[in-house]
Protein backbone atom coordinates (compact mmCIF):
# COMPACT_ATOMS: atom_id res chain seq x y z
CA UNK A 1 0.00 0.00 0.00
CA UNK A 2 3.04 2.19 0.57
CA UNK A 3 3.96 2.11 -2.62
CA UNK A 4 0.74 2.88 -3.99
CA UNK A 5 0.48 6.09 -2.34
CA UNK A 6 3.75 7.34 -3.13
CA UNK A 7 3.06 6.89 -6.57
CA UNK A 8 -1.04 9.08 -5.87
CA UNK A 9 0.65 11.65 -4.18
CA UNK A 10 3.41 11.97 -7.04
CA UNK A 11 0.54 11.95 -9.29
CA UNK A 12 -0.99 14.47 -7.38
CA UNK A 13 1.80 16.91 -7.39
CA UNK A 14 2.98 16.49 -11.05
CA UNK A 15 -0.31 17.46 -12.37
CA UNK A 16 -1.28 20.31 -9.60
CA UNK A 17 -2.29 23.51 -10.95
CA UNK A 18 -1.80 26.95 -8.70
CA UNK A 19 -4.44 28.32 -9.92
CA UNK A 20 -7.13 25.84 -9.10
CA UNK A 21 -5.20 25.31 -5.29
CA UNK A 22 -6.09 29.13 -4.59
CA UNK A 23 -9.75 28.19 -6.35
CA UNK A 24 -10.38 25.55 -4.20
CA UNK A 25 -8.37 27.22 -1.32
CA UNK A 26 -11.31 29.45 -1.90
CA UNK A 27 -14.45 27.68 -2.36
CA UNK A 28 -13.52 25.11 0.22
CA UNK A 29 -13.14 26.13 4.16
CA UNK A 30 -10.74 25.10 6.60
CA UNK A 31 -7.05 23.87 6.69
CA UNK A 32 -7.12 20.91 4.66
CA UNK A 33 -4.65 20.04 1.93
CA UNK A 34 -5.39 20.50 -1.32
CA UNK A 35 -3.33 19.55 -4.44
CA UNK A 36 -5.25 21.55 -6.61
CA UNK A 37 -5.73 18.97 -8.89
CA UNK A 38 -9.07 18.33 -11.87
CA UNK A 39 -11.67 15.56 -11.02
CA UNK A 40 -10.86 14.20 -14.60
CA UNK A 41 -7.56 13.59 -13.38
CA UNK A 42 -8.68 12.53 -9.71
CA UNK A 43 -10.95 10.05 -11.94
CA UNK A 44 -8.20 8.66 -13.41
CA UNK A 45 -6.22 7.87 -10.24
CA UNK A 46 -9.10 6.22 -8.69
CA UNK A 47 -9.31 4.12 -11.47
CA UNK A 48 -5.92 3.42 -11.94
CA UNK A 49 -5.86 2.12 -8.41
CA UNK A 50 -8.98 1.08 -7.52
CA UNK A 51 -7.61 -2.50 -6.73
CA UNK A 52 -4.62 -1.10 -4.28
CA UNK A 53 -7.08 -1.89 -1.39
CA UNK A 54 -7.54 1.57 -0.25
């Protein structure tokens, strides 16, 4: 599993956008994390690993 998320969070990173971060920054309260990354591409992820038993 280690190695699965190390590859989604590399994922995440190389195809961030700074401009949708401060978007979502925006629309969404709080401190949480965000990558600022398209649901097409979070779509592909979670089909891409949809069998690493996350």
């Amino acid at each position: 599993m280690g190695k699965y998320l190390k590859e989604i969070q590399r994922a995440l990173r190389t195809n961030s956008s700074e401009k949708n971060k401060e978007f979502f920054q925006k629309v969404v309260p709080g401190k949480q994390k965000t990558y600022g990354v398209k649901t097409p591409m979070l779509n592909e992820l979670a089909r891409r690993y949809k069998q690493g038993g996350f």
